[in-house]
Protein backbone atom coordinates (compact mmCIF):
# COMPACT_ATOMS: atom_id res chain seq x y z
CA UNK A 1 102.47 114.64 111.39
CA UNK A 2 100.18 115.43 108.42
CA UNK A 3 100.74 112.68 105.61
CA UNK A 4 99.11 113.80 102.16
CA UNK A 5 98.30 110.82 99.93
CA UNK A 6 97.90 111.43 95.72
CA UNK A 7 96.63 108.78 94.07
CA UNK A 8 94.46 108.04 90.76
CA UNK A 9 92.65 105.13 92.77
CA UNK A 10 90.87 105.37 95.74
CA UNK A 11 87.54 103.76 97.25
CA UNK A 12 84.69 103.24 95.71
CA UNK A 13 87.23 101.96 93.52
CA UNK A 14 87.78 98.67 93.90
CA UNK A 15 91.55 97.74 93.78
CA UNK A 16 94.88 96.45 95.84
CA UNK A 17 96.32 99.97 95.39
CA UNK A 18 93.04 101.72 97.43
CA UNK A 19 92.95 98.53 99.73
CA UNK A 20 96.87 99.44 100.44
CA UNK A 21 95.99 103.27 101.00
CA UNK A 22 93.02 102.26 103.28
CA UNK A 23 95.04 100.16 105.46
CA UNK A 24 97.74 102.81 105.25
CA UNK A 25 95.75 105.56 106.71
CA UNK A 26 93.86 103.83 109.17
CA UNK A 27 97.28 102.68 110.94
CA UNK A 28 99.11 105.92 110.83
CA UNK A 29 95.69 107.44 112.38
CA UNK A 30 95.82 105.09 115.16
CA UNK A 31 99.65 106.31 115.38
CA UNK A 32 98.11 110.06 116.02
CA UNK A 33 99.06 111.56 112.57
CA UNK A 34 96.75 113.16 110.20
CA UNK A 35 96.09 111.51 106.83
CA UNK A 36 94.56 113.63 103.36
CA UNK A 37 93.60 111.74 100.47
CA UNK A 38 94.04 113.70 97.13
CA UNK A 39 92.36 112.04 94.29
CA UNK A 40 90.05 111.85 91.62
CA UNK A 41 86.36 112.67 91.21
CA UNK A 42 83.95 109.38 91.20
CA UNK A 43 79.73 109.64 91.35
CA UNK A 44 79.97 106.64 93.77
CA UNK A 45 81.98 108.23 96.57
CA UNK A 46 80.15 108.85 99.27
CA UNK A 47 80.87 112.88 99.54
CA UNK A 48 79.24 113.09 103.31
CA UNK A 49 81.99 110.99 104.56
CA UNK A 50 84.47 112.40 103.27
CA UNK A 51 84.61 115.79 104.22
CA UNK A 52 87.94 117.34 105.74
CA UNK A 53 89.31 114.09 104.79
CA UNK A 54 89.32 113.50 101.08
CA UNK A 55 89.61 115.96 98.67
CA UNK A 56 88.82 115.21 94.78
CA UNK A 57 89.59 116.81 91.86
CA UNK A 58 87.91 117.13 88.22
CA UNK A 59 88.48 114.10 86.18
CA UNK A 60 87.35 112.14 83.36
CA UNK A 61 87.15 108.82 82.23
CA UNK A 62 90.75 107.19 81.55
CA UNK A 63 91.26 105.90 77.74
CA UNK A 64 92.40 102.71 78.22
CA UNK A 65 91.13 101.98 81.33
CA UNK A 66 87.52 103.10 81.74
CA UNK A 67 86.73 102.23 85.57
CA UNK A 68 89.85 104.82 86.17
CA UNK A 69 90.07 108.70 86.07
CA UNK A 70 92.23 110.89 85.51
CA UNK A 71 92.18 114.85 87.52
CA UNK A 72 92.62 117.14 84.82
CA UNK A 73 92.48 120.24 86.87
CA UNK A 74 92.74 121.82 90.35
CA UNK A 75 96.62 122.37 90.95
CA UNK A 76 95.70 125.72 92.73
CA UNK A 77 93.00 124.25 94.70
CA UNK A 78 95.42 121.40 95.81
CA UNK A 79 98.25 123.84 96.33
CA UNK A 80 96.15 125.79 99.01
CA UNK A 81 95.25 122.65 100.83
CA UNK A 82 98.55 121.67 101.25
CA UNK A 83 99.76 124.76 102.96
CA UNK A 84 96.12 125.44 104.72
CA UNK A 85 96.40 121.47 106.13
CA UNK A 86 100.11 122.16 106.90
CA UNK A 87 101.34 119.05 104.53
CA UNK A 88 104.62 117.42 106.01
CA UNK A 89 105.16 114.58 103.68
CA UNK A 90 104.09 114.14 100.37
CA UNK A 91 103.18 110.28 99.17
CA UNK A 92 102.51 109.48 95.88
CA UNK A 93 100.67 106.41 95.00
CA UNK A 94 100.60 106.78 90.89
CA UNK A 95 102.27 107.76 88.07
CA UNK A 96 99.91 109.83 86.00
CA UNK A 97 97.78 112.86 87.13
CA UNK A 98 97.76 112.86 90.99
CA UNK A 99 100.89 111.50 91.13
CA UNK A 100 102.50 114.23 88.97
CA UNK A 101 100.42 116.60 91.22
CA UNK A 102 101.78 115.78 93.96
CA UNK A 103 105.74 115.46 93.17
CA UNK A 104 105.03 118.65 91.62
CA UNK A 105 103.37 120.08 95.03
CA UNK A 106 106.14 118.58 96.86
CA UNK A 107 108.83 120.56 95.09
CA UNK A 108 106.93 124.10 95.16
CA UNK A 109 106.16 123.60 98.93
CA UNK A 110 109.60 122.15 99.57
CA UNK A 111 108.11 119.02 101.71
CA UNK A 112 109.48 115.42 101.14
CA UNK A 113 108.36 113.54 98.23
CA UNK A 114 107.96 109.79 98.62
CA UNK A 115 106.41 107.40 96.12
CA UNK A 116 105.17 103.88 96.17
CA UNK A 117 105.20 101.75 92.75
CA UNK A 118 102.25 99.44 93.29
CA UNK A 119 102.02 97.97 89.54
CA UNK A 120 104.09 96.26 87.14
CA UNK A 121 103.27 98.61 83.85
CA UNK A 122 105.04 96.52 81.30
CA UNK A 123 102.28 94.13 82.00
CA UNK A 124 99.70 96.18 80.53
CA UNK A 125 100.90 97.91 77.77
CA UNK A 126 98.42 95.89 75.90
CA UNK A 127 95.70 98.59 77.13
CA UNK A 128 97.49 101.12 74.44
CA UNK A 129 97.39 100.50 70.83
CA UNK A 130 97.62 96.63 71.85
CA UNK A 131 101.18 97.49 72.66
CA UNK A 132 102.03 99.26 69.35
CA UNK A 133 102.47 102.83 70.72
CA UNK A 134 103.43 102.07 74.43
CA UNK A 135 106.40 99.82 74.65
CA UNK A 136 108.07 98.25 77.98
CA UNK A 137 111.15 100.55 77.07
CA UNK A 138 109.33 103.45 77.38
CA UNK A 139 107.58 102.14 80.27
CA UNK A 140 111.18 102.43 81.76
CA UNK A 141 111.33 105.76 80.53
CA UNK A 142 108.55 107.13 82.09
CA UNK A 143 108.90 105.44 85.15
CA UNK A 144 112.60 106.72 85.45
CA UNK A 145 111.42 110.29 84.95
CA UNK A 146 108.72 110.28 87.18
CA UNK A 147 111.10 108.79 90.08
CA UNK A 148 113.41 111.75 89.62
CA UNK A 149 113.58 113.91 92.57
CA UNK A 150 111.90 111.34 94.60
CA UNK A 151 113.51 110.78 98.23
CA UNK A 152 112.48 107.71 98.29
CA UNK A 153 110.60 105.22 96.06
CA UNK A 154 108.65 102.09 98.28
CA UNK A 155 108.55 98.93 96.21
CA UNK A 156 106.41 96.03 97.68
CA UNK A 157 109.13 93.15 96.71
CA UNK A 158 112.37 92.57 95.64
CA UNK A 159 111.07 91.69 91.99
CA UNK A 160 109.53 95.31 91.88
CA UNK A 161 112.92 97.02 93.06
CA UNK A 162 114.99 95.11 90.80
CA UNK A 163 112.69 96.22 88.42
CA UNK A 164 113.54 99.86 88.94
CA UNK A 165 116.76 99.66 89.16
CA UNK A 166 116.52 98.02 85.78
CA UNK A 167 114.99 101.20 84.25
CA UNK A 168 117.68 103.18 85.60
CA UNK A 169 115.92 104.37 88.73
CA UNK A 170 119.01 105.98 91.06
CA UNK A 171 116.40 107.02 93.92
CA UNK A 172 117.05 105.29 97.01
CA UNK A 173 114.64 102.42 97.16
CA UNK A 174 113.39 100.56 100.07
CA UNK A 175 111.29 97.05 100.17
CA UNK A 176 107.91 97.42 102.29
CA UNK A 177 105.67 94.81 102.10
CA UNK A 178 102.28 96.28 102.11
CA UNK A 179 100.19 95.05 105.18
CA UNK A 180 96.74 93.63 105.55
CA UNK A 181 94.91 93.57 108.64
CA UNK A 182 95.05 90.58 110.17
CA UNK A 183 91.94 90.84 112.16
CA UNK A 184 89.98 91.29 109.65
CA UNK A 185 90.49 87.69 107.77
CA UNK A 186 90.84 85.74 110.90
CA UNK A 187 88.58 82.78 110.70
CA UNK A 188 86.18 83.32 114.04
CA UNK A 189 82.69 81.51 114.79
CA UNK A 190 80.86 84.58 113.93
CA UNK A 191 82.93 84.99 110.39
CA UNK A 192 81.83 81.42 109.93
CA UNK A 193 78.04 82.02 110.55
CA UNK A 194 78.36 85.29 107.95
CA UNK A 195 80.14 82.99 105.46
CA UNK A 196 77.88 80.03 105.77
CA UNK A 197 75.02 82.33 105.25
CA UNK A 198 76.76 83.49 101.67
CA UNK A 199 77.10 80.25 101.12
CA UNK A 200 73.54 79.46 101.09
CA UNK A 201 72.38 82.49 99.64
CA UNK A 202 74.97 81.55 96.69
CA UNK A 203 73.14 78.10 96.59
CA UNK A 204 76.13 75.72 97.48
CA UNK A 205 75.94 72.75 99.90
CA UNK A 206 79.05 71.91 102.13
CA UNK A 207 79.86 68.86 99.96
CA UNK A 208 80.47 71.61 96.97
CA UNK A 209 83.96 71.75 95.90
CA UNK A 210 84.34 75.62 95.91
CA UNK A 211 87.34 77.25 94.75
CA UNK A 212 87.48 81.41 95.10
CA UNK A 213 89.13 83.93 93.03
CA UNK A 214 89.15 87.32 93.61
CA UNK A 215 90.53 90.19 91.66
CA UNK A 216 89.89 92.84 88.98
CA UNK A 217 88.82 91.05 85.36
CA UNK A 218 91.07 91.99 82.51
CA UNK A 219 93.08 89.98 79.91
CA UNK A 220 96.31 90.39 82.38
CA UNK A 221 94.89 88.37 84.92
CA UNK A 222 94.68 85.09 82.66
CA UNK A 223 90.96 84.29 84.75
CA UNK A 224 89.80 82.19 81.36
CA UNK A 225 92.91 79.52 82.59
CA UNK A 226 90.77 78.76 85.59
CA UNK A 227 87.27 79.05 83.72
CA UNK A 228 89.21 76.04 81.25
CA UNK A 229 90.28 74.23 84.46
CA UNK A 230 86.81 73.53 85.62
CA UNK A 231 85.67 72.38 82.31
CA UNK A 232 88.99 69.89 82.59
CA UNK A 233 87.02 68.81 86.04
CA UNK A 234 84.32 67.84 84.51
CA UNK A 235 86.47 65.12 82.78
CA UNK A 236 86.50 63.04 86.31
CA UNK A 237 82.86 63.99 87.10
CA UNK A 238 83.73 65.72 90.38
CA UNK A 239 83.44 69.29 89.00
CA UNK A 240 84.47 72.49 90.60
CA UNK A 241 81.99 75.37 91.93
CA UNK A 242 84.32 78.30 90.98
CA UNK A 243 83.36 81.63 92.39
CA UNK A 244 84.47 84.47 90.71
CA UNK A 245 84.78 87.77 92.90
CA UNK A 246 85.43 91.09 90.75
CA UNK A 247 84.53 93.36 87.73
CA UNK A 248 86.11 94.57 84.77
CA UNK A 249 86.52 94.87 81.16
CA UNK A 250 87.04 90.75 80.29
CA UNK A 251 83.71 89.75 82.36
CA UNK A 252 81.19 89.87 79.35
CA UNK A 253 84.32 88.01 77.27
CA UNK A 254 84.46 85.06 80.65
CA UNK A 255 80.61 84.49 80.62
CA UNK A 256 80.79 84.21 76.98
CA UNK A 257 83.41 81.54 77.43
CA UNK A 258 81.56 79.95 79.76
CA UNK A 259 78.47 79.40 77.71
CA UNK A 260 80.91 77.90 74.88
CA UNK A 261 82.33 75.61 77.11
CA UNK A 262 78.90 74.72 79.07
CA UNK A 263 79.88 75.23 82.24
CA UNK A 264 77.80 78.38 83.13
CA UNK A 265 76.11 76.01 86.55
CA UNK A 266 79.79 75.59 87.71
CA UNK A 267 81.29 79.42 86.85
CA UNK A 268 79.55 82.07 89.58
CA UNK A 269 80.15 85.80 88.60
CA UNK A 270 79.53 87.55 92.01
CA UNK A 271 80.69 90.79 90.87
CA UNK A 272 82.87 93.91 92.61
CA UNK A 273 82.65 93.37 96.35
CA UNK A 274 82.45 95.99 99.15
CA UNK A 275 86.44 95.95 100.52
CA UNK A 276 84.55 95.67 104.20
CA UNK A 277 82.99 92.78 103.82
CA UNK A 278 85.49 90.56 101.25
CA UNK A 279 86.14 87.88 103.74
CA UNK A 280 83.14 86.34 103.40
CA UNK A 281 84.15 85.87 99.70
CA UNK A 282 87.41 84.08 100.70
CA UNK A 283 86.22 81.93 103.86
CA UNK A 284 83.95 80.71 101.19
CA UNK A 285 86.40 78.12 100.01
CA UNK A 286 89.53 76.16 101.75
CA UNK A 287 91.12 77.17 98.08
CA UNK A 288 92.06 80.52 96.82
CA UNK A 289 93.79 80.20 93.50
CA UNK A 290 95.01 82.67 90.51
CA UNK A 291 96.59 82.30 87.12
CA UNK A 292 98.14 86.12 87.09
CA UNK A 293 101.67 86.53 86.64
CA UNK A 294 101.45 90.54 86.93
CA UNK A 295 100.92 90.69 90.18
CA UNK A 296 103.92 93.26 91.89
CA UNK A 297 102.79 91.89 95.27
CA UNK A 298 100.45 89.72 95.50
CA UNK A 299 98.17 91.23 97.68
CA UNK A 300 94.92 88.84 97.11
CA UNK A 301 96.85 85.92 98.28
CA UNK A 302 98.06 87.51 101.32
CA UNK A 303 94.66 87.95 102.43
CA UNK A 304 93.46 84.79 101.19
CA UNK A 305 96.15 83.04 103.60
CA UNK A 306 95.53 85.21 106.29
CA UNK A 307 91.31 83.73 105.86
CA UNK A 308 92.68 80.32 106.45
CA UNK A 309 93.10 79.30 102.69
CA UNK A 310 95.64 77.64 100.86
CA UNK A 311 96.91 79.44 97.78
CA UNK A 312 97.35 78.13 94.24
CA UNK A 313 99.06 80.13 92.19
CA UNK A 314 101.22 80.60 88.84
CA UNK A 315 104.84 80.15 88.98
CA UNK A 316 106.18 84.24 89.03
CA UNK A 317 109.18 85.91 90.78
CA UNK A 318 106.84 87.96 92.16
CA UNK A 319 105.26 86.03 94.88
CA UNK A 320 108.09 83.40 95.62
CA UNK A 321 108.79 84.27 98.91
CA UNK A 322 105.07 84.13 99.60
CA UNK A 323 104.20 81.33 97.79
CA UNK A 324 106.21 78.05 98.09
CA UNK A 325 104.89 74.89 96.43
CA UNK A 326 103.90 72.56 98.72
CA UNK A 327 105.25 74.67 101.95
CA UNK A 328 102.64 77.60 102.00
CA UNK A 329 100.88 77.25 98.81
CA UNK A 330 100.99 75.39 95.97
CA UNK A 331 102.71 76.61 92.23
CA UNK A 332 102.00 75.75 88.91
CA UNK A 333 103.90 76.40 85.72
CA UNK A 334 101.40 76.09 83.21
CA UNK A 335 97.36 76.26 82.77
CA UNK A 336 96.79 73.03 81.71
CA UNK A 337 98.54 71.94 84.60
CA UNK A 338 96.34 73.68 87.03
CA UNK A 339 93.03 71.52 86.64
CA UNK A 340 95.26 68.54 88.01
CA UNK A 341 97.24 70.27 90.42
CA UNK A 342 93.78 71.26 92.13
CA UNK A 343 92.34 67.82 91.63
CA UNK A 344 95.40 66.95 93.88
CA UNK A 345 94.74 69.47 96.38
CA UNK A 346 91.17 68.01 97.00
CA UNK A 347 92.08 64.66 97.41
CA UNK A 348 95.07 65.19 99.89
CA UNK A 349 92.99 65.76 102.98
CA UNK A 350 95.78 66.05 105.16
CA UNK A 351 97.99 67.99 102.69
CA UNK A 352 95.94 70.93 102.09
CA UNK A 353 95.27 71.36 105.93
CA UNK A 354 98.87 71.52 106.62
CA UNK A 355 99.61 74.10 103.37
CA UNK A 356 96.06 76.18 104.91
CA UNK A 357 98.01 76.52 108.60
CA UNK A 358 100.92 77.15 106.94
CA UNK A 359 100.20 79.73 105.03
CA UNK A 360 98.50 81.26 107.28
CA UNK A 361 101.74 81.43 110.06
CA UNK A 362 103.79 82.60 106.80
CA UNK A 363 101.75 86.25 106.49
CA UNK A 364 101.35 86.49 110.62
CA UNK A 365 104.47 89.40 110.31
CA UNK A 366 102.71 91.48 107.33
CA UNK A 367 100.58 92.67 109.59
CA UNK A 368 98.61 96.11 109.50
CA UNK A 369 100.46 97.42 112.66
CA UNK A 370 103.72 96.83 111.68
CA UNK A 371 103.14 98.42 108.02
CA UNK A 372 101.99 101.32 109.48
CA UNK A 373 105.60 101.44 112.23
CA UNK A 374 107.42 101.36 108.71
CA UNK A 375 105.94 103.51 106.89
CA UNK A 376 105.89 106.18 110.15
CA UNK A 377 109.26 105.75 110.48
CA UNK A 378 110.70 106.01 106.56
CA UNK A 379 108.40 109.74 107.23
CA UNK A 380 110.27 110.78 109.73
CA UNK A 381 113.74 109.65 108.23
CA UNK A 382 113.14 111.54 105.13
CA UNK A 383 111.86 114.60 107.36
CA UNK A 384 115.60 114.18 109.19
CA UNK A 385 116.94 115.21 105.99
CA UNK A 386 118.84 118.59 106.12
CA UNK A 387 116.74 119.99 103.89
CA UNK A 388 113.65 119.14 105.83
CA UNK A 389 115.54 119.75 109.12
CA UNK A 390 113.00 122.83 110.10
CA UNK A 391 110.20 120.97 109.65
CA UNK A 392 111.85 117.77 111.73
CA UNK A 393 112.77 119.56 114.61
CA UNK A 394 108.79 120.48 115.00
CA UNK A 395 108.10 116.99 114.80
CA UNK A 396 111.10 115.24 117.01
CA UNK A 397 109.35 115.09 120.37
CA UNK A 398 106.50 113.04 118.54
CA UNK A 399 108.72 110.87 116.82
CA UNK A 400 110.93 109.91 120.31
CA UNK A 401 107.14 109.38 121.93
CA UNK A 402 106.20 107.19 119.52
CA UNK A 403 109.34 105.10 119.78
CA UNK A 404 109.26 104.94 123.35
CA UNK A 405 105.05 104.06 123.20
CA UNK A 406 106.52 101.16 121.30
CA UNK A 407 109.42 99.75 122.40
């Protein structure tokens, strides 16, 4: 099968929607189909690599949000491709201009037109006009119209699908879980030796109470609740060494805070981190922890659970069947109350090692592998179709040797 994959974000990019694509392609290769990216221009993309693989389109610089772009031409370009790479399922991955692309490519070429909602837009309509000229109504709007046609639309939880249906989505709409790979952020002797060796390059001791975040810095992310929590440490002289892992448009605002609350030795901005090597960054600490509540999956504390650490995070629909206070992570409601729920952590031995192997069972079935089985199988469904039926019938015999490789 030939999968073609539009999206606005892609690596170098550093985000949980090109981290989802990534894993996505690399399991339906090992399945035997073919994967295309289709996606924007970026002057850190390494071009060599790439060849016969990804295919990028003029952009420019997004408004709103600089570090993304937007393809502003190339339809014709893309159109060829898509016949020349024989294209049997189209996958869109945004909502703006490769995502539009491609439900638009879908229809002319007559191919199945899935789409995946990876973010919770009301959540940022902050970026426009501080909210003045986009509104979460026509948020729902948009998001309505652009799921129109669509023969399926993938939500990562329950909270995003209720969501949809909510803005009057009537596509059918199916929960996948996006996978990690397990391997990956296993905890092994020669992950330890790597992360010891950050460690010490970062200048902490093992007696250092280190606590990692990890995601992309903007106001969304409420990050200054857990630069205020370590000041609140400082109240019972056992500080924490919190390790900030990420870029993005609050950083110079977070180092400023910093500085006005004097704890710039105890605040370490580490900045974006290669996807390949991010494990490190989490085996740093036995405590990953995050004040979002925009997350639509929660994809940083998957992985942080599947490196061994125990999760504390703010109380949101999103995340409660991953999170569970005091079962696989811990939840707070507040950000005042997070300096003293960590404080509590750290001096409950026992307790944190039992929420670390905990959570770390809990993620065992979102594995890699079996995201890739789903997402192979919802193809082939939609190619079932009647409408599709030609293009099924080429691809049957693969389909029943896949299920019996597998059963």
């Amino acid at each position: 099968m030939n999968i073609g994959i539009f999206t606005d974000t892609y690596f170098p990019q550093i985000s949980g929607v090109a981290a989802s694509i990534a894993t996505l392609d690399k399991e339906l290769t090992a399945l035997g189909h073919n994967v295309y990216i289709f996606t924007s221009t970026d002057e850190a993309a390494n071009k060599a690599n790439e060849v016969g693989k990804v295919f990028r389109l003029p952009s420019f610089k997004s408004m709103f949000v600089p570090e993304r772009r937007l393809a502003y031409s190339g339809v014709r370009t893309a159109s060829q491709l898509v016949r020349k790479l024989q294209i049997d399922v189209v996958h869109t991955h945004t909502e703006f201009s490769m995502g539009c692309l491609g439900k638009y490519l879908a229809k002319k070429h007559k191919l199945p037109f899935i789409h995946t909602y990876h973010t919770m837009y009301e959540d940022y309509v902050h970026y426009v006009a501080r909210g003045k000229l986009l509104t979460p109504y026509m948020v729902g709007k948009l998001t309505k119209w652009f799921c129109r046609g669509a023969d399926l639309v993938i939500a990562p939880t329950e909270k995003v699908k209720k969501t949809l249906k909510r803005y009057g989505v009537v596509a059918q709409i199916s929960v996948v879980p996006t996978g990690i790979s397990l391997k990956q952020f296993k905890r092994t002797n020669q992950t330890t030796q790597k992360t010891n060796a950050l460690r010490e390059k970062l200048g902490f001791t093992v007696n250092d109470r280190i606590i990692v975040s990890i995601g992309r810095m903007a106001e969304e992310k409420n990050m200054q609740a857990l630069v205020h929590a370590v000041k609140q440490s400082q109240a019972i002289k056992k500080p924490f060494q919190l390790v900030l892992v990420g870029d993005g448009p609050e950083r110079k605002k977070l180092e400023t805070l910093t500085h006005s609350l004097g704890v710039t030795d105890f605040v370490h901005f580490v900045g974006a981190v290669d996807w390949k090597q991010i494990q490190y960054y989490y085996q740093l600490s036995k405590v990953f922890v995050s004040a979002s509540t925009t997350e639509a999956q929660g994809l940083t504390y998957i992985e942080a659970m599947a490196s061994g650490c125990a999760v504390v995070a703010k109380a949101d629909p999103s995340i409660e069947s991953i999170v569970q206070h005091e079962e696989t992570g811990f939840v707070f409601e507040k950000d005042e109350d997070l300096a003293d729920v960590l404080q509590s952590i750290w001096a409950n031995p026992d307790l944190l090692a039992r929420i670390q192997e905990n959570g770390n069972r809990h993620v065992k079935p979102l594995s890699a592998e079996t995201f890739g089985r789903k997402l192979e199988r919802v193809y082939f469904v939609q190619l079932r179709n009647q409408q599709y039926s030609e293009r099924y019938e080429r691809k049957q015999s693969s389909l029943f040797y896949r299920m019996r490789r597998s059963s």
